[in-house]
Structures are given as structure tokens and as C-alpha cells.
N, C-alpha and C. Protein backbone atom coordinates (compact mmCIF):
# COMPACT_ATOMS: atom_id res chain seq x y z
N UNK A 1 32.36 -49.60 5.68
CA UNK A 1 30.92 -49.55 5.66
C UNK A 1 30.41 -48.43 6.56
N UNK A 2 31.30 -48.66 7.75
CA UNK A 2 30.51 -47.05 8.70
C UNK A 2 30.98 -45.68 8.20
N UNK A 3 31.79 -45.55 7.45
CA UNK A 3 32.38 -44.52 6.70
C UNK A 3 31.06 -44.54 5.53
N UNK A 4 31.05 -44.94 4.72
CA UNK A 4 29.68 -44.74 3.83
C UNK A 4 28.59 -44.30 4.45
N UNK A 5 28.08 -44.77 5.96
CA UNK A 5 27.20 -44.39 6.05
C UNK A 5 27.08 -43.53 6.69
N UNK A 6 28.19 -43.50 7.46
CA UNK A 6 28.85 -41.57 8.18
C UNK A 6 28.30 -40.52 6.64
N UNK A 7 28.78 -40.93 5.48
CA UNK A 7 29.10 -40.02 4.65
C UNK A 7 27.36 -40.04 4.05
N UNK A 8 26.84 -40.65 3.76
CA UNK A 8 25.41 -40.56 3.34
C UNK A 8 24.58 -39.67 4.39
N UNK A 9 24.74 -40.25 5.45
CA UNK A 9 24.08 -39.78 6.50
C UNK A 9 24.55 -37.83 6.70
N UNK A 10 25.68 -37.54 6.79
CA UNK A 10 25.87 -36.07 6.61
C UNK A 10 25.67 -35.51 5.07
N UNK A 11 25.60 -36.07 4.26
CA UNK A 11 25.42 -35.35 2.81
C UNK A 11 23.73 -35.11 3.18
N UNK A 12 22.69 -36.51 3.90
CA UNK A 12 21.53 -35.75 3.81
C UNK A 12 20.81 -34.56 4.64
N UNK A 13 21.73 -34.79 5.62
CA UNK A 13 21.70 -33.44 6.78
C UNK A 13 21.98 -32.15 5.52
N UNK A 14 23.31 -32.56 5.03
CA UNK A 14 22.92 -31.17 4.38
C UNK A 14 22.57 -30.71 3.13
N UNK A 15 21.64 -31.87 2.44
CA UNK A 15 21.25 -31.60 1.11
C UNK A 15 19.73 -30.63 2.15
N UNK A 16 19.14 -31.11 3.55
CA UNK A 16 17.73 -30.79 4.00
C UNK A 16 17.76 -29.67 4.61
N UNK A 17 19.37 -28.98 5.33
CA UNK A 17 19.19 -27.77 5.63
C UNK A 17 19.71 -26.80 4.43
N UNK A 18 19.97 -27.04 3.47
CA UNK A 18 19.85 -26.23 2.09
C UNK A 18 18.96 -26.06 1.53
N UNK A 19 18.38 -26.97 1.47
CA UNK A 19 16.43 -27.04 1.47
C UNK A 19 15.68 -26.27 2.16
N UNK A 20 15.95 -26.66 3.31
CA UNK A 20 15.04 -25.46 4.31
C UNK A 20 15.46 -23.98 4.29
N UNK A 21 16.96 -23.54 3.96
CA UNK A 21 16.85 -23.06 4.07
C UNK A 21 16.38 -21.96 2.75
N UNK A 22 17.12 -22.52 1.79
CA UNK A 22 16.37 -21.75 0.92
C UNK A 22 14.80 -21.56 0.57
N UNK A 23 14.17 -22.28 1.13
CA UNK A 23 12.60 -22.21 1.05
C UNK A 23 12.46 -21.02 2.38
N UNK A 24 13.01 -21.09 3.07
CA UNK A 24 12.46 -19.84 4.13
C UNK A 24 13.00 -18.17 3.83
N UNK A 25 14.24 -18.44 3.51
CA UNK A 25 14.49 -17.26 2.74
C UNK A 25 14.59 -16.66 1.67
N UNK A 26 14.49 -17.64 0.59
CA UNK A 26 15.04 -17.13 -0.90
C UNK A 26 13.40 -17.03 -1.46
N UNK A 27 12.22 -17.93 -1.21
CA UNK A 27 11.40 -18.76 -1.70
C UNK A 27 10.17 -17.88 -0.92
N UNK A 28 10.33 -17.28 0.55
CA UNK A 28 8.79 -16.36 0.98
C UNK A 28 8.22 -15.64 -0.29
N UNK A 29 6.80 -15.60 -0.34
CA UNK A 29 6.25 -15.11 -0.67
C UNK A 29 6.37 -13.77 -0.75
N UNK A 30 6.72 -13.20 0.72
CA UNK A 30 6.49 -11.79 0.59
C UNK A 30 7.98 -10.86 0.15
N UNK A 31 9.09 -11.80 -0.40
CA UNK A 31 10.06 -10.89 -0.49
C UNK A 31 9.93 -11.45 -2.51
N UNK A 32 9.28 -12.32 -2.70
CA UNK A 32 8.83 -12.59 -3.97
C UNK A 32 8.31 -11.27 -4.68
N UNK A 33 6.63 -10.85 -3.72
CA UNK A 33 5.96 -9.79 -4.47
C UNK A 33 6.25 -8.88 -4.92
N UNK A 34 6.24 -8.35 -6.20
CA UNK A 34 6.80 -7.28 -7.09
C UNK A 34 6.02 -6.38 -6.47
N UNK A 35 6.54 -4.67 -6.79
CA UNK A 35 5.94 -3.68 -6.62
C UNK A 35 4.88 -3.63 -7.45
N UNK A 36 3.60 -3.22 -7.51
CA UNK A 36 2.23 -3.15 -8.31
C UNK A 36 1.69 -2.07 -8.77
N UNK A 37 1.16 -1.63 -9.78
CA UNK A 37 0.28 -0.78 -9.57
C UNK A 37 -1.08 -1.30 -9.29
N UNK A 38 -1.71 0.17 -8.23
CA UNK A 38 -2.72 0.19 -7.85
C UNK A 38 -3.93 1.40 -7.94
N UNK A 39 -4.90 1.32 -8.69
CA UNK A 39 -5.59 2.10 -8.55
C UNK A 39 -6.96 2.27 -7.78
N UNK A 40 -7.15 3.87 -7.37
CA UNK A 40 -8.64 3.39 -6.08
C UNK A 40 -9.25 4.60 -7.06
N UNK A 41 -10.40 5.00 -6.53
CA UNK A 41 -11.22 6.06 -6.47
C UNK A 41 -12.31 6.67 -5.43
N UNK A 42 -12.23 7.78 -5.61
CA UNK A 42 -12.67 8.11 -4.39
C UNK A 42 -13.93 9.30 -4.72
N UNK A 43 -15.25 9.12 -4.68
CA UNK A 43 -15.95 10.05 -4.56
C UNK A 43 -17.16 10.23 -3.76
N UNK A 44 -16.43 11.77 -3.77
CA UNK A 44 -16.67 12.65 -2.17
C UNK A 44 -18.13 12.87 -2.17
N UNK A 45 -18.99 12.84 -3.09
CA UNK A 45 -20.69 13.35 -2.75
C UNK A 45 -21.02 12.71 -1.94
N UNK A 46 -22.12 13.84 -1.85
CA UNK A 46 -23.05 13.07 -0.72
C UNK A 46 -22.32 12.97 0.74
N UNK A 47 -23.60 12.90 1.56
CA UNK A 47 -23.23 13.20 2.81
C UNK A 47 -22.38 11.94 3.15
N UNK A 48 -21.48 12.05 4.48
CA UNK A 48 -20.72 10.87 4.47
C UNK A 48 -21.36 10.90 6.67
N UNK A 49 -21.42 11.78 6.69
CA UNK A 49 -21.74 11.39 8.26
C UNK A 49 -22.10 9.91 8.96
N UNK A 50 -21.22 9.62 9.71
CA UNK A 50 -21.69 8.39 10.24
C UNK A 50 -21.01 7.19 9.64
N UNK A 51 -20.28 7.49 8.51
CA UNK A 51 -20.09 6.30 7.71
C UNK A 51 -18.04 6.67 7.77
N UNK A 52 -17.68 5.58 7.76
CA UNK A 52 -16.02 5.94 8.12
C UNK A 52 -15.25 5.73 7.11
N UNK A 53 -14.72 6.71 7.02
CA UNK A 53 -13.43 6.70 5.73
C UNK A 53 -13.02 5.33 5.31
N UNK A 54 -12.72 5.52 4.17
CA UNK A 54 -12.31 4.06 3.39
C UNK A 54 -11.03 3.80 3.87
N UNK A 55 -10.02 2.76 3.70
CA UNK A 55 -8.82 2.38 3.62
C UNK A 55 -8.39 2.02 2.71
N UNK A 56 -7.66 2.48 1.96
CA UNK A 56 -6.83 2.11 0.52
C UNK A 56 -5.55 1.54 1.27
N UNK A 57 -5.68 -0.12 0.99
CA UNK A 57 -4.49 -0.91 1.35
C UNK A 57 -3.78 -0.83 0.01
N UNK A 58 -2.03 -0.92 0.21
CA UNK A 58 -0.70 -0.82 -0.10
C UNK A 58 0.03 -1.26 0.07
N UNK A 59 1.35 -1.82 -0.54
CA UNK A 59 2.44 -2.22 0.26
C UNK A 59 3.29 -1.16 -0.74
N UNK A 60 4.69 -1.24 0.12
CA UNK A 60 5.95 0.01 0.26
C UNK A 60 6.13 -0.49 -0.93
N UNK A 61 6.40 0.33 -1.87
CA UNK A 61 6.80 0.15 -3.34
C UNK A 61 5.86 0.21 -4.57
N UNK A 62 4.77 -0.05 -4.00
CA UNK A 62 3.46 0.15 -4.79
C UNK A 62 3.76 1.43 -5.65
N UNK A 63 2.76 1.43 -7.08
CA UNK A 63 2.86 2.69 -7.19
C UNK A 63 1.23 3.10 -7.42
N UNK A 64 0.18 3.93 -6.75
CA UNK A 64 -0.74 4.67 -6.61
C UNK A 64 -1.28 5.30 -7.43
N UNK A 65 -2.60 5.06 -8.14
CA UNK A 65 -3.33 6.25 -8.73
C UNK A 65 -4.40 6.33 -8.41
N UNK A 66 -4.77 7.57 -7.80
CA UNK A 66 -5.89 8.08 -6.93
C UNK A 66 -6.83 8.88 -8.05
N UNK A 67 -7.73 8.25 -8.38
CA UNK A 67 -9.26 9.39 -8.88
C UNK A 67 -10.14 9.52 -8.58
N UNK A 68 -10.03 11.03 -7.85
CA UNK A 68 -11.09 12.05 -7.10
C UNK A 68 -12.40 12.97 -7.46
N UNK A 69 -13.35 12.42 -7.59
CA UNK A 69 -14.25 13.70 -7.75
C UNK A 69 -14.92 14.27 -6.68
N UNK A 70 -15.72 15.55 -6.69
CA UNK A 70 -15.84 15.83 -5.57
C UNK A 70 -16.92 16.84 -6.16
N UNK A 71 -18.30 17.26 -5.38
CA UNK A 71 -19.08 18.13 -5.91
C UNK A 71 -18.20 19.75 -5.49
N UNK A 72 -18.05 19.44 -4.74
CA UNK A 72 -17.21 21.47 -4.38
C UNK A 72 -15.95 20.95 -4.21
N UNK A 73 -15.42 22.39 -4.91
CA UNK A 73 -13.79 22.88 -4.81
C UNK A 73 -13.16 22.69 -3.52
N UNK A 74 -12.38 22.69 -3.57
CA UNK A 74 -11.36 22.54 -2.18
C UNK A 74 -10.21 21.94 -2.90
N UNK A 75 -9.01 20.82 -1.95
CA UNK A 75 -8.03 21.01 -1.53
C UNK A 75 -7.76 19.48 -1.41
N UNK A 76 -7.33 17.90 -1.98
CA UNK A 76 -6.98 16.75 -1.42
C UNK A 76 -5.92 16.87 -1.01
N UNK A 77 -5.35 16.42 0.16
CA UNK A 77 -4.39 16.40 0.84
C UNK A 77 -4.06 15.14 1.08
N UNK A 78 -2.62 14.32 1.14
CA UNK A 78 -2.74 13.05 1.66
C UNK A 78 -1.40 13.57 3.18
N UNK A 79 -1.80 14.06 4.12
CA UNK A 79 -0.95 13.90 5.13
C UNK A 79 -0.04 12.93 5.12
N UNK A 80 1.19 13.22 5.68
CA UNK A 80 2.79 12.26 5.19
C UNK A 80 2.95 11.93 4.09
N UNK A 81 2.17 12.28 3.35
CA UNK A 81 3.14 12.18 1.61
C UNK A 81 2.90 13.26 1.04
N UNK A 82 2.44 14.18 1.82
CA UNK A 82 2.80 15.82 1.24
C UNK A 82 2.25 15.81 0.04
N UNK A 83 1.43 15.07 -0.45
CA UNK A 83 0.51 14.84 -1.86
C UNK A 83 -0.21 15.50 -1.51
N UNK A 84 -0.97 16.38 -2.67
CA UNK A 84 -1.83 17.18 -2.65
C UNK A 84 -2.72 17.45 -4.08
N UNK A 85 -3.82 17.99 -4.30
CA UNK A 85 -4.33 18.37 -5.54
C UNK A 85 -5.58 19.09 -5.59
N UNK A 86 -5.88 20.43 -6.01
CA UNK A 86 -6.40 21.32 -6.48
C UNK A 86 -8.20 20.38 -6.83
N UNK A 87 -9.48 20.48 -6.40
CA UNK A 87 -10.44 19.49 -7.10
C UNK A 87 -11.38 20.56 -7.47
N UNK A 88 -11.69 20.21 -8.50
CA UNK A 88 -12.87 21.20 -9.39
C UNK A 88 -14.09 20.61 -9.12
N UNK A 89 -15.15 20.85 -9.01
CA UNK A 89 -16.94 20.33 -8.76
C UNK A 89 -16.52 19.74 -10.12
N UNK A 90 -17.45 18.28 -9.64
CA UNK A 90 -17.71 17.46 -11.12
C UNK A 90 -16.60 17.04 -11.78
N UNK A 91 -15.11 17.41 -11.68
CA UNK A 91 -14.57 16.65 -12.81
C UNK A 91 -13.51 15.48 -11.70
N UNK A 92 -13.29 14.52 -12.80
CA UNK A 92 -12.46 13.75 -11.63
C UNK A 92 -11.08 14.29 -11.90
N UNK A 93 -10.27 14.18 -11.02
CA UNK A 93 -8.63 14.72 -10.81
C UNK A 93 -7.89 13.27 -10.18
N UNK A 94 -6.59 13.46 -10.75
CA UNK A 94 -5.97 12.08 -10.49
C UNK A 94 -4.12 12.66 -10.04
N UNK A 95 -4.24 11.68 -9.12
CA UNK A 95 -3.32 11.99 -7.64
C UNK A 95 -2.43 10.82 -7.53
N UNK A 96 -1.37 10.70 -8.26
CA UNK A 96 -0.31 9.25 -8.32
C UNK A 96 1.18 9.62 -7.55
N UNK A 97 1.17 8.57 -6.80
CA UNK A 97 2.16 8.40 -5.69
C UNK A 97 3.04 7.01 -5.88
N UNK A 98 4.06 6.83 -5.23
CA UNK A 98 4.63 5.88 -5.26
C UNK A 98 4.78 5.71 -3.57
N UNK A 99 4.25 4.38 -3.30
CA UNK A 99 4.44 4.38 -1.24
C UNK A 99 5.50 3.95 -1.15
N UNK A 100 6.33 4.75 -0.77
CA UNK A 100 7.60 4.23 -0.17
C UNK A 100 7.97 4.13 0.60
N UNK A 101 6.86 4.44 1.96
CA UNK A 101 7.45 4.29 3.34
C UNK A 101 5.87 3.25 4.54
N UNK A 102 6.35 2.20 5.10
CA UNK A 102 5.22 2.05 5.55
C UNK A 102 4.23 2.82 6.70
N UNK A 103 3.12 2.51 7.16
CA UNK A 103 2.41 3.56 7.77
C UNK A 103 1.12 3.77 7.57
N UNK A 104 0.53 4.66 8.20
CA UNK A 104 -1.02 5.16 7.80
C UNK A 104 -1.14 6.29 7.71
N UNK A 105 -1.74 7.22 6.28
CA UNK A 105 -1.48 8.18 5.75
C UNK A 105 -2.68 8.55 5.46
N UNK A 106 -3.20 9.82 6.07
CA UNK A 106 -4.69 10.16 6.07
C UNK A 106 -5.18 11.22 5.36
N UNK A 107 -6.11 10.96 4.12
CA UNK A 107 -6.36 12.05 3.31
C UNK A 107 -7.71 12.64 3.53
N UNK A 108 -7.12 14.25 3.62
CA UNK A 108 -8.20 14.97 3.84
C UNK A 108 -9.23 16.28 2.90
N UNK A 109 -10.03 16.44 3.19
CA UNK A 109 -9.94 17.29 1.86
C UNK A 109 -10.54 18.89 2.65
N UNK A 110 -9.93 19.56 2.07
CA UNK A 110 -10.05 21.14 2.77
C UNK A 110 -10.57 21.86 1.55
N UNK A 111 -12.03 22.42 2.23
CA UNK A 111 -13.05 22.72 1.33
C UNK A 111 -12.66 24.35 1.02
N UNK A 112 -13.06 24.67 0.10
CA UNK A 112 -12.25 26.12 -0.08
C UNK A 112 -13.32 27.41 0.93
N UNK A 113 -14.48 26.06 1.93
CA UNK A 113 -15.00 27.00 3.10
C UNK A 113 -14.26 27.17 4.09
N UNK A 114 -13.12 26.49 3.86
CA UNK A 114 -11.74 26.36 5.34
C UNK A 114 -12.61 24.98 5.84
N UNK A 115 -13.12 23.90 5.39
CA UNK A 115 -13.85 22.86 6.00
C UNK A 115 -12.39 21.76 5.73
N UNK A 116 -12.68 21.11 6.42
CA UNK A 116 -11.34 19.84 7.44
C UNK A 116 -12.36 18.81 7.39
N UNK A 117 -12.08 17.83 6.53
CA UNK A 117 -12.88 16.18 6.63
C UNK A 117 -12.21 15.17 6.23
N UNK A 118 -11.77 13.83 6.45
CA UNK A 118 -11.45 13.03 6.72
C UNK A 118 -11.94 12.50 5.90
N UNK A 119 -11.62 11.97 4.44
CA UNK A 119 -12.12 11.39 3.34
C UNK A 119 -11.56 10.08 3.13
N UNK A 120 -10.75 9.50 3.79
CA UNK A 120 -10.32 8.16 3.37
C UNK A 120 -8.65 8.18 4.40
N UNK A 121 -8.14 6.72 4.07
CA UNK A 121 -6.63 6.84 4.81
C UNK A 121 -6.05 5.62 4.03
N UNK A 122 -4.69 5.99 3.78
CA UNK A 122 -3.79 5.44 2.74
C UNK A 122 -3.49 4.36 3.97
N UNK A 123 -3.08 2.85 3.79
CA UNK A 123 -2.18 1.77 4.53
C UNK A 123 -1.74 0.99 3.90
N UNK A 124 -0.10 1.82 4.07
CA UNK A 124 0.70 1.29 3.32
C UNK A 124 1.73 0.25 4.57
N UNK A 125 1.81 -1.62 3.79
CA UNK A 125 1.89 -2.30 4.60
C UNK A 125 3.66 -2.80 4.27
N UNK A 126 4.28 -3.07 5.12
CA UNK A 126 6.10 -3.22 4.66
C UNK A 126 5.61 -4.24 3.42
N UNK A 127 7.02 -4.16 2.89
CA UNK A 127 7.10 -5.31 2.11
C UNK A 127 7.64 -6.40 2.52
């Protein structure tokens, strides 16, 4: 009889840490979430003074499509992903990335007056 219940008693020890454990590791949420696509847009008119760049949230694996319009020519840049793209007045232009590294990645746009502004910042979050 104490043998049965020796033996019940350890089978449920470890039917509950097979349980636990696979719910903490196999079963998180965040190693669940597939890579996504994501799309933002971004337009540059109009004065922006005073008002602070957007944040386009991400996670590492995502894959990115950025559409830009902008009244004047210049230059989008996304610092640390070496992304870049050519913007014409008026038309929108589209800028697709895949985030593969986590971080905060700040896009700027360089006006073809040699002007430096701070148009938004990529945060891309681990997976």
C-alpha cells in the first residue's frame, strides 16, 4: 500500500513539473509570435516644430513597409539600417526593411538644402 502511494504520489510530481514546464517554455507567448508584416506612413508636410517624431514600434523579424511623402526633395535615411530613399515633392515612395536586429533606429530626412531633421524613429523590440 505505501509503495502505491510512493508511486502515485511521484508520478504526480512529475506529470506537474512537465506541466509547468512546458507552459513556461514551449507555450510563452512571446516565442509563439510569428514575424509580421507591418506597415506605417509617414508624411513630412507641414511644419513639425514642437511636435516629436513618431515611433514606429517593431519586433526583430518583422518585415517593414514605410510610405513617405514629403513636399520637397531630399534624402530618407533610416540610421543603423543603412536604408535609404531618394523622395520626390508630392509623390509617396516606399522604403521596406526587414528588422533584424533590436534597438532604436532614427530616420532622418536630408533636404537637398543640406537640411538634417528628425522625422520619426524605428523601435525595434527583441523577440
Amino acid at each position: 500500500m505505501r509503495i502505491v502511494r510512493f508511486a502515485t504520489g511521484a508520478a504526480t510530481i512529475l506529470v506537474l513539473a512537465a506541466a509547468y514546464f512546458s507552459v513556461k517554455y514551449f507555450m510563452a507567448t512571446e516565442s509563439v509570435a510569428a514575424p509580421q508584416s507591418v506597415a506605417y506612413r509617414l508624411d513630412l508636410n507641414g511644419p513639425n516644430k514642437g511636435v516629436e517624431a513618431p515611433t514606429l514600434h517593431v519586433r526583430e523579424g518583422d518585415r517593414v513597409a514605410l510610405t513617405v511623402t514629403s513636399p520637397n526633395s531630399g534624402e530618407l535615411f533610416i540610421h543603423g539600417l543603412d536604408r535609404g530613399t531618394r523622395l520626390t515633392p508630392g509623390l509617396e515612395t516606399n522604403v521596406a526593411f526587414t528588422a533584424a536586429h533590436a534597438g532604436r533606429y532614427f530616420i532622418h530626412f536630408h533636404g537637398a538644402d543640406h537640411s538634417h531633421t528628425e522625422v520619426g524613429v524605428v523601435e525595434v523590440a527583441p523577440r
